[in-house]
PDB file of N, CA and C in Angstrom:
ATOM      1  N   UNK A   1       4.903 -38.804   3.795  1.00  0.00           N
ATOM      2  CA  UNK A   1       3.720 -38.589   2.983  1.00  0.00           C
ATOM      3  C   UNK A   1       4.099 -38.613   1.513  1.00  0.00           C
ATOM      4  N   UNK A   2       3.192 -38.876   0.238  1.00  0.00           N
ATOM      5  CA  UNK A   2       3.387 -38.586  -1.109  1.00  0.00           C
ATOM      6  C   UNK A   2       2.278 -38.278  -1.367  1.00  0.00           C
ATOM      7  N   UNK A   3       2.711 -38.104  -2.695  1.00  0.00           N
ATOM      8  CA  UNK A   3       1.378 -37.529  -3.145  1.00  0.00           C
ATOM      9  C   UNK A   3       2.221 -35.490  -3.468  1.00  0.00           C
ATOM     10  N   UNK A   4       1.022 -35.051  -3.517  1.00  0.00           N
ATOM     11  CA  UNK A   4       2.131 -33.396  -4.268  1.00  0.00           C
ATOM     12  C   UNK A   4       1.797 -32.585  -2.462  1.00  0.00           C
ATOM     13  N   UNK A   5       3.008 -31.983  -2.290  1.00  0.00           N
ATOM     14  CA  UNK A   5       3.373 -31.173  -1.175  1.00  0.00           C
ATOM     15  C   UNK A   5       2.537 -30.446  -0.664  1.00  0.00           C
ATOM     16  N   UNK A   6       1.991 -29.646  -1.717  1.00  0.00           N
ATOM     17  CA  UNK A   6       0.932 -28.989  -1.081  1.00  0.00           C
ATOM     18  C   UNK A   6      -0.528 -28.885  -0.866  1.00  0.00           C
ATOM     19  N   UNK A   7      -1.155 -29.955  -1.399  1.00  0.00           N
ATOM     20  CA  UNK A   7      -2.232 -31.122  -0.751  1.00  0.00           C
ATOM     21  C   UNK A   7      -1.963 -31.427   0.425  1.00  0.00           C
ATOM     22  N   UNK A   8      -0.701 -31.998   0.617  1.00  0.00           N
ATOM     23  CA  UNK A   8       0.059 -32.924   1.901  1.00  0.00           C
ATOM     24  C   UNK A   8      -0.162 -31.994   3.179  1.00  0.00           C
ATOM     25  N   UNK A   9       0.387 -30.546   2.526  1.00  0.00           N
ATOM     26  CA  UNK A   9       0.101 -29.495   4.036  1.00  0.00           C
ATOM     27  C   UNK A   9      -1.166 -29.038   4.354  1.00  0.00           C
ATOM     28  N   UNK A  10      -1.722 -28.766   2.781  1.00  0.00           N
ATOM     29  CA  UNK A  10      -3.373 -28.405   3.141  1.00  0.00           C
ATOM     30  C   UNK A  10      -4.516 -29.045   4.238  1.00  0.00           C
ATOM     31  N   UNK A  11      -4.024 -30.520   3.794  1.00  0.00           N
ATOM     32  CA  UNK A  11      -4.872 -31.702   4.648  1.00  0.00           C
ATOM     33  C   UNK A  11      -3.998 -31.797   5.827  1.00  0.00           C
ATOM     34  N   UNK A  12      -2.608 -31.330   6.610  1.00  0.00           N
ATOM     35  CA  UNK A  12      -2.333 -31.060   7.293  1.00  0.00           C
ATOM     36  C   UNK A  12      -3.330 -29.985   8.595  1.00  0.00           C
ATOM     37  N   UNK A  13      -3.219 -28.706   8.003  1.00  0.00           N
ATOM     38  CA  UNK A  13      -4.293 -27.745   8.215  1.00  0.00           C
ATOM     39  C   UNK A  13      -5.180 -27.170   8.592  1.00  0.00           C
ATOM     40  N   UNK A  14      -6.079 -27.664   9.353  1.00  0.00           N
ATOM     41  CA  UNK A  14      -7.234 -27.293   9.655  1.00  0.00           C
ATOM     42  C   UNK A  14      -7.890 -25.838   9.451  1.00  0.00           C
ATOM     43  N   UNK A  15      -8.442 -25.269   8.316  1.00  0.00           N
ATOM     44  CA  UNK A  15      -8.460 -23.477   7.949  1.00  0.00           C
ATOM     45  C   UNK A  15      -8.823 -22.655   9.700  1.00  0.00           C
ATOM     46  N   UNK A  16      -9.873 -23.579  10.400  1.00  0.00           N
ATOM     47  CA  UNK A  16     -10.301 -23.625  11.461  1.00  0.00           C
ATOM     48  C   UNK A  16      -9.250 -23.262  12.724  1.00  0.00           C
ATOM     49  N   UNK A  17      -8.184 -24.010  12.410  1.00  0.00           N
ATOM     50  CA  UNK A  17      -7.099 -24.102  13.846  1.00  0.00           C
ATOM     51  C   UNK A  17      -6.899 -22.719  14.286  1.00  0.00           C
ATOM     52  N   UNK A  18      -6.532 -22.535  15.407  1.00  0.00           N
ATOM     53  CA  UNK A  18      -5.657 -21.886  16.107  1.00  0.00           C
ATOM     54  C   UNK A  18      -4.836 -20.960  15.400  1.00  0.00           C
ATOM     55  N   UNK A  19      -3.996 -19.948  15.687  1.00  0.00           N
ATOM     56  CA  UNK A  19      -3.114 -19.436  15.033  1.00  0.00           C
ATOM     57  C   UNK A  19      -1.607 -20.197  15.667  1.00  0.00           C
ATOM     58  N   UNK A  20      -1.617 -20.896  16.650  1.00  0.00           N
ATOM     59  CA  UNK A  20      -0.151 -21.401  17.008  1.00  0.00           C
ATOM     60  C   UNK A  20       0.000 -22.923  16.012  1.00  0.00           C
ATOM     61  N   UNK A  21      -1.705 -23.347  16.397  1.00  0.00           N
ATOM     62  CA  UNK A  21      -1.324 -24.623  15.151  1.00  0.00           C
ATOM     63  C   UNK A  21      -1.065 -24.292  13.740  1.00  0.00           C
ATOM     64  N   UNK A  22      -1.589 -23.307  13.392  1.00  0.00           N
ATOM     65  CA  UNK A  22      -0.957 -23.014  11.983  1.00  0.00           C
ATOM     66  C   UNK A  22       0.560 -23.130  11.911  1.00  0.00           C
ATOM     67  N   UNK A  23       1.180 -22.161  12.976  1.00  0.00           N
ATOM     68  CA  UNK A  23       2.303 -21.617  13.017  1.00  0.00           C
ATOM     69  C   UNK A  23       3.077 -22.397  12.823  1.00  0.00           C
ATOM     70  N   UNK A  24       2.812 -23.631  14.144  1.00  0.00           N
ATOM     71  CA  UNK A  24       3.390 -24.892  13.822  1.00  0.00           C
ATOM     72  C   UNK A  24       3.921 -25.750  12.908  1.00  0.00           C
ATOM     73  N   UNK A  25       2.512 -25.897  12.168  1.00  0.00           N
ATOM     74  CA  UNK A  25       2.540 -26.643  10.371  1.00  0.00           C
ATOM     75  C   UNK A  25       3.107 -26.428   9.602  1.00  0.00           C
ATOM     76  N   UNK A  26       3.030 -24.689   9.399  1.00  0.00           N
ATOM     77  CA  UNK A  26       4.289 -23.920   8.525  1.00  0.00           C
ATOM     78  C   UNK A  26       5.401 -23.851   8.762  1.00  0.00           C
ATOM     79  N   UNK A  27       5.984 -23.905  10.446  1.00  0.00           N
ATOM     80  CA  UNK A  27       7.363 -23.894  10.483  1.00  0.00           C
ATOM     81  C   UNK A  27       7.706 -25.446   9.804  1.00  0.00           C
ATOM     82  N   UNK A  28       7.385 -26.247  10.835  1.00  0.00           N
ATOM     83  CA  UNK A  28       7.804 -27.623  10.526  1.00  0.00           C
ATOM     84  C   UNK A  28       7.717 -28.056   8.769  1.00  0.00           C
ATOM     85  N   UNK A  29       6.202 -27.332   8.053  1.00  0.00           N
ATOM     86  CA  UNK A  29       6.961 -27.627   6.658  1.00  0.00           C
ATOM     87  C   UNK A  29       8.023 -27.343   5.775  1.00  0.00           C
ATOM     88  N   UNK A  30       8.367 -25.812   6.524  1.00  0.00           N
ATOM     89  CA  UNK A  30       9.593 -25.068   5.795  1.00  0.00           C
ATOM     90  C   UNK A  30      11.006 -25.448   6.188  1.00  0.00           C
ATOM     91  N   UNK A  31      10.902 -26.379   7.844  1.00  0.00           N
ATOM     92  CA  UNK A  31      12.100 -26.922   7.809  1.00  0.00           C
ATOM     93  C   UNK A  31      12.161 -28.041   7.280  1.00  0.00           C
ATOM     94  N   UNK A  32      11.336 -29.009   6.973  1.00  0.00           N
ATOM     95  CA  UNK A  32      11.512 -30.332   6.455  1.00  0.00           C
ATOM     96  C   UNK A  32      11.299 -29.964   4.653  1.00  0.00           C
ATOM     97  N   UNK A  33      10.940 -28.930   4.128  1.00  0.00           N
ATOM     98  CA  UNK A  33      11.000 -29.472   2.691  1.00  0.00           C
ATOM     99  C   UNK A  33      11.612 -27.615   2.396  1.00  0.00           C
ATOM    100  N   UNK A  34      12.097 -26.897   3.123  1.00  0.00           N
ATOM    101  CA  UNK A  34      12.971 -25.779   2.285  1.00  0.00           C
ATOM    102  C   UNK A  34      12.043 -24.629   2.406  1.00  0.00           C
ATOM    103  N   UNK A  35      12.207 -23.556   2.106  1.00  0.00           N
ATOM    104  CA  UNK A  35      10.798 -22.407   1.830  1.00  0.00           C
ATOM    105  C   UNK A  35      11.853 -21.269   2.675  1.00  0.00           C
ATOM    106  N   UNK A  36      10.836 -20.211   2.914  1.00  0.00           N
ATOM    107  CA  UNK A  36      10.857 -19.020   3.883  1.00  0.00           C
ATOM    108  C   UNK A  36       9.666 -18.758   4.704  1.00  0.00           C
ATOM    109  N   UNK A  37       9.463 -18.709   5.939  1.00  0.00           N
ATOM    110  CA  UNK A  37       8.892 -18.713   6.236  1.00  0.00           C
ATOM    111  C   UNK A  37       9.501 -17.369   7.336  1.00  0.00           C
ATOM    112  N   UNK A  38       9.191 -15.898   7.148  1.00  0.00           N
ATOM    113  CA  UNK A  38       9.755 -14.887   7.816  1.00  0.00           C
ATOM    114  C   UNK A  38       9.462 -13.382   8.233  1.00  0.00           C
ATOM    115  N   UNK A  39       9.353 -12.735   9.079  1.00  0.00           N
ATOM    116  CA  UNK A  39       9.032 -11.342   9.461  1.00  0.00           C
ATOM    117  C   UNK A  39       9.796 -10.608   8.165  1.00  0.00           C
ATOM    118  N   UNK A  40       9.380  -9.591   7.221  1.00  0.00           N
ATOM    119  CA  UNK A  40      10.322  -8.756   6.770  1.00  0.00           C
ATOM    120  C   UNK A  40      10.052  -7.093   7.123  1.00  0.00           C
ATOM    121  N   UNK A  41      10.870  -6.677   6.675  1.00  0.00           N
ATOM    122  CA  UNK A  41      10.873  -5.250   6.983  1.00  0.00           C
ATOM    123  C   UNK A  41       9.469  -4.861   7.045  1.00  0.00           C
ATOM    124  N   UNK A  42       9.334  -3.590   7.067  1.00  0.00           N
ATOM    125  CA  UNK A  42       8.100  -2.644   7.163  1.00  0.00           C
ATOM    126  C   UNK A  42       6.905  -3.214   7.945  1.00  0.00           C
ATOM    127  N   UNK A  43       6.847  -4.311   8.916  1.00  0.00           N
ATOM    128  CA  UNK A  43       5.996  -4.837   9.284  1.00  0.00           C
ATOM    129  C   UNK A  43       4.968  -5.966   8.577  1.00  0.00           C
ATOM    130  N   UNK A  44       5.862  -6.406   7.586  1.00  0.00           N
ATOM    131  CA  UNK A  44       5.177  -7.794   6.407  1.00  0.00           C
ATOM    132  C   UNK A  44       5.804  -9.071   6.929  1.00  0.00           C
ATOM    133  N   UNK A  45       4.942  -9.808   6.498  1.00  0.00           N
ATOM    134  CA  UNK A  45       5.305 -10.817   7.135  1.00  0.00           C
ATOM    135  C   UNK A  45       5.320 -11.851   5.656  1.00  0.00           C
ATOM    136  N   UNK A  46       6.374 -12.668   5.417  1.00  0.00           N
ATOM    137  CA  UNK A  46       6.703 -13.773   4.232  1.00  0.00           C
ATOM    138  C   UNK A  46       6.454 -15.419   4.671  1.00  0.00           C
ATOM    139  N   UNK A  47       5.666 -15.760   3.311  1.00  0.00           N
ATOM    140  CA  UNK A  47       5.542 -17.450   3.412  1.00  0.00           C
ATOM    141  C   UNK A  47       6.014 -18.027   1.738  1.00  0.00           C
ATOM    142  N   UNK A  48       6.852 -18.192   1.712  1.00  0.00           N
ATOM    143  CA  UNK A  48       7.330 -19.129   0.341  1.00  0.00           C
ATOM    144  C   UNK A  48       7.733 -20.316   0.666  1.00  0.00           C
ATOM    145  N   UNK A  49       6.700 -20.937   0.130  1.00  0.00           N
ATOM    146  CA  UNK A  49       6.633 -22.492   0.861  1.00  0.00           C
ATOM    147  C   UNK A  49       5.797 -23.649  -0.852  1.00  0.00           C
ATOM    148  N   UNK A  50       6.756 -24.105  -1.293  1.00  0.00           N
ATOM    149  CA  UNK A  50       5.807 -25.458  -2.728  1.00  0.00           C
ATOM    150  C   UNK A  50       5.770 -24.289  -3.515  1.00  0.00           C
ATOM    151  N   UNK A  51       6.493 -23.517  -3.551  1.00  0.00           N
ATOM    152  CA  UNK A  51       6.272 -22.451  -5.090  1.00  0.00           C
ATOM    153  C   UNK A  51       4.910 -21.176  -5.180  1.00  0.00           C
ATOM    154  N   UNK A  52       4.255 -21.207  -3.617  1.00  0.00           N
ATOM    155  CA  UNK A  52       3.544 -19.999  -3.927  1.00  0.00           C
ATOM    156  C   UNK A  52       4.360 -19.256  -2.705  1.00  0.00           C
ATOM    157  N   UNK A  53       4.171 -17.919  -2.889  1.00  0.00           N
ATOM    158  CA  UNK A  53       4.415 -17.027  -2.335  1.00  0.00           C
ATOM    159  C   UNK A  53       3.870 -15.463  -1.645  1.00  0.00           C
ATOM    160  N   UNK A  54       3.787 -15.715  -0.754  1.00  0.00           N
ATOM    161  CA  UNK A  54       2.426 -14.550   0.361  1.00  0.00           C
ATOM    162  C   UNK A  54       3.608 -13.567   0.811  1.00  0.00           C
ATOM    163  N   UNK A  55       2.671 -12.139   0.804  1.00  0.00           N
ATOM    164  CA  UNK A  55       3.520 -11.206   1.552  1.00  0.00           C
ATOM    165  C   UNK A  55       1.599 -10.723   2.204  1.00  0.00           C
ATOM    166  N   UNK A  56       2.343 -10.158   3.171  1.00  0.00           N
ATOM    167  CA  UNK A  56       0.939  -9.706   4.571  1.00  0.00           C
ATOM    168  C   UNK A  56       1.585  -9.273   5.323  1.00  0.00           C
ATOM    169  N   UNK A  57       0.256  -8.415   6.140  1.00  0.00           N
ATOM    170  CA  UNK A  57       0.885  -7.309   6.970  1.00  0.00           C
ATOM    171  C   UNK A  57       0.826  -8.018   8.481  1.00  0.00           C
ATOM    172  N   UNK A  58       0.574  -9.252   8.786  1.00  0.00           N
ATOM    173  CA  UNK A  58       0.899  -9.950   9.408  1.00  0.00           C
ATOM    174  C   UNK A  58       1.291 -11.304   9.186  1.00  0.00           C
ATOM    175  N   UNK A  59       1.667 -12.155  10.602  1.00  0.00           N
ATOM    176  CA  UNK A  59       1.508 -13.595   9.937  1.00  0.00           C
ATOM    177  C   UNK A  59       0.329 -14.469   9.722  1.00  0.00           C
ATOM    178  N   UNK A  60      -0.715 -14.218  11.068  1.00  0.00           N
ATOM    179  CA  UNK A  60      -2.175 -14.684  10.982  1.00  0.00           C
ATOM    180  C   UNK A  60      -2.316 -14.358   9.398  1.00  0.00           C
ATOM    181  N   UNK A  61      -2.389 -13.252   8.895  1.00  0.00           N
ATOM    182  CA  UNK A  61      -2.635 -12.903   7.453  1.00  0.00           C
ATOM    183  C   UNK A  61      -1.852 -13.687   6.497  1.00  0.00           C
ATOM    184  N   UNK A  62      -0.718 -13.582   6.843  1.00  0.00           N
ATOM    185  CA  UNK A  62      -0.131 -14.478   5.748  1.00  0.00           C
ATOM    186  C   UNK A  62      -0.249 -16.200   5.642  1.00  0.00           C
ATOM    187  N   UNK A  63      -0.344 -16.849   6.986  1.00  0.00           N
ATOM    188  CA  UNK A  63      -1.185 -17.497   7.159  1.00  0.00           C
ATOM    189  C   UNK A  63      -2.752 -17.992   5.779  1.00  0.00           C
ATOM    190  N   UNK A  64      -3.697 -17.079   6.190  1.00  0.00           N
ATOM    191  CA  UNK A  64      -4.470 -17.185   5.525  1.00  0.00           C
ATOM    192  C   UNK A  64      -4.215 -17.101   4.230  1.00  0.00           C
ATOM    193  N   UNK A  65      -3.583 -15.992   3.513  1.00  0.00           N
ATOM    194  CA  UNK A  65      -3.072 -15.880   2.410  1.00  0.00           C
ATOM    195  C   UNK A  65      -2.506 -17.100   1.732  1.00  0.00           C
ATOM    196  N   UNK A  66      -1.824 -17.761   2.472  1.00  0.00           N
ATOM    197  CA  UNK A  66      -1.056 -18.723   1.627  1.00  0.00           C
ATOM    198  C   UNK A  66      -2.259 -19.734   1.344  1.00  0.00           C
ATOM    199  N   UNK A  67      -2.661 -20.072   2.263  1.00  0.00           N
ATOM    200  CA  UNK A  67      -3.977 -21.416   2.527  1.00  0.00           C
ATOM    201  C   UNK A  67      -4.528 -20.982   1.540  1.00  0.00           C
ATOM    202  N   UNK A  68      -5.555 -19.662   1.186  1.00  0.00           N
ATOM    203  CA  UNK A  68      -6.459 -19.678   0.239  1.00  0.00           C
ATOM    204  C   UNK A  68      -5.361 -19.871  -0.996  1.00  0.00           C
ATOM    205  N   UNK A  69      -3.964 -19.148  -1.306  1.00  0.00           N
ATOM    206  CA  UNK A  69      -3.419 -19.298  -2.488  1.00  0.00           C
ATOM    207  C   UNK A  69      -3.343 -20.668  -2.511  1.00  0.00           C
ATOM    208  N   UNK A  70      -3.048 -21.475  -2.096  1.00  0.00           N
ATOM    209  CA  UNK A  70      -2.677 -22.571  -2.225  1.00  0.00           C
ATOM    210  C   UNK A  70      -4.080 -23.728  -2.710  1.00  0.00           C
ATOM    211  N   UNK A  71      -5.135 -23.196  -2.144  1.00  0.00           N
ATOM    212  CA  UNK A  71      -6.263 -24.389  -2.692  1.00  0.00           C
ATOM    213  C   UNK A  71      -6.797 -23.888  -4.199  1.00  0.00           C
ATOM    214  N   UNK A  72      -6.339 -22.502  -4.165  1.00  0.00           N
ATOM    215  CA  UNK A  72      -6.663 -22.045  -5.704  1.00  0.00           C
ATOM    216  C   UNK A  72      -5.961 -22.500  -6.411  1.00  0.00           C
ATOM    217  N   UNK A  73      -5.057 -22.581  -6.259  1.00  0.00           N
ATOM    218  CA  UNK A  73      -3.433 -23.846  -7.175  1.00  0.00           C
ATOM    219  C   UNK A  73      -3.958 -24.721  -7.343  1.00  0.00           C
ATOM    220  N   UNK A  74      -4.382 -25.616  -5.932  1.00  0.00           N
ATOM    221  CA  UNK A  74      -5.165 -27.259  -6.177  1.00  0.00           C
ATOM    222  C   UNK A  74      -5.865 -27.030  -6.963  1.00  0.00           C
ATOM    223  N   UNK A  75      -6.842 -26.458  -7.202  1.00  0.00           N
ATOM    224  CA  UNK A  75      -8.333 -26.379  -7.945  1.00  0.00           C
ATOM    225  C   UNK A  75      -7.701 -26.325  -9.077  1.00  0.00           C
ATOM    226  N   UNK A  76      -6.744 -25.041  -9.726  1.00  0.00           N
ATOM    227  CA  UNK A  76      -6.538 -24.972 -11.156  1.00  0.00           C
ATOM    228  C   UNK A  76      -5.796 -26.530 -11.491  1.00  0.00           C
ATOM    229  N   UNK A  77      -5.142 -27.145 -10.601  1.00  0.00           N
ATOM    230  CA  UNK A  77      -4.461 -28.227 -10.969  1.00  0.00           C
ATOM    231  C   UNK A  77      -5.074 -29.745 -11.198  1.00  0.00           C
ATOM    232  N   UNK A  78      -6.418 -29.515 -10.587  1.00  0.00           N
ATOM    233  CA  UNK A  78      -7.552 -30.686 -10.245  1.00  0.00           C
ATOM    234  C   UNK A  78      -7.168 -31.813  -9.292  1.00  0.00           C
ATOM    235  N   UNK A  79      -6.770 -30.851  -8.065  1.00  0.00           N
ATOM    236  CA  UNK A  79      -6.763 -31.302  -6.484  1.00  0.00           C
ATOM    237  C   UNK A  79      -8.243 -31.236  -6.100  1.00  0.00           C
ATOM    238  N   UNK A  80      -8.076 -32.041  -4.927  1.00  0.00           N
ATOM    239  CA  UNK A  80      -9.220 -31.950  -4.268  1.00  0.00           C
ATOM    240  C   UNK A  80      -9.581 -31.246  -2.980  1.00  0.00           C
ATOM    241  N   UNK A  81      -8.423 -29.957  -3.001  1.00  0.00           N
ATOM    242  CA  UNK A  81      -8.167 -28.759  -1.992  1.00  0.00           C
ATOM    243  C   UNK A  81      -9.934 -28.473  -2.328  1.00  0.00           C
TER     244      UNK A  81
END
């Protein structure tokens, strides 16, 4: 794919899917382009993935977290997230 990374995963995405298809999308992006994608202590769960970064008290949550951070990025950047 080209074009900027995190467009690329957004339109990946479906906000709609599943929680395993999410799961999916995010692993496979964090192994093919770098990130964290991880349980941490106290019951939080981490997504640093294209330079934003989610902490949540789950992953479904962090999940969401990142998705909405991430189309708010597009928007300030004049994506079409």
């Amino acid at each position: 794919m080209n074009g900027d990374p995190i467009q690329n995963l957004l339109n990946r995405i479906n906000p709609q899917s599943d929680f395993a298809t999410k799961h999916d999308a995010f692993v496979a992006e964090t192994l093919e382009c770098g990130g964290s994608y991880q349980a941490q202590a106290g019951n939080t769960f981490m997504i640093d993935l294209h330079g934003i970064r989610v902490l949540a008290n789950s992953e479904a949550n962090a999940h969401e977290l990142w998705l909405r951070a991430a189309n708010i990025q597009m928007r300030r950047l004049g994506g079409a997230a």
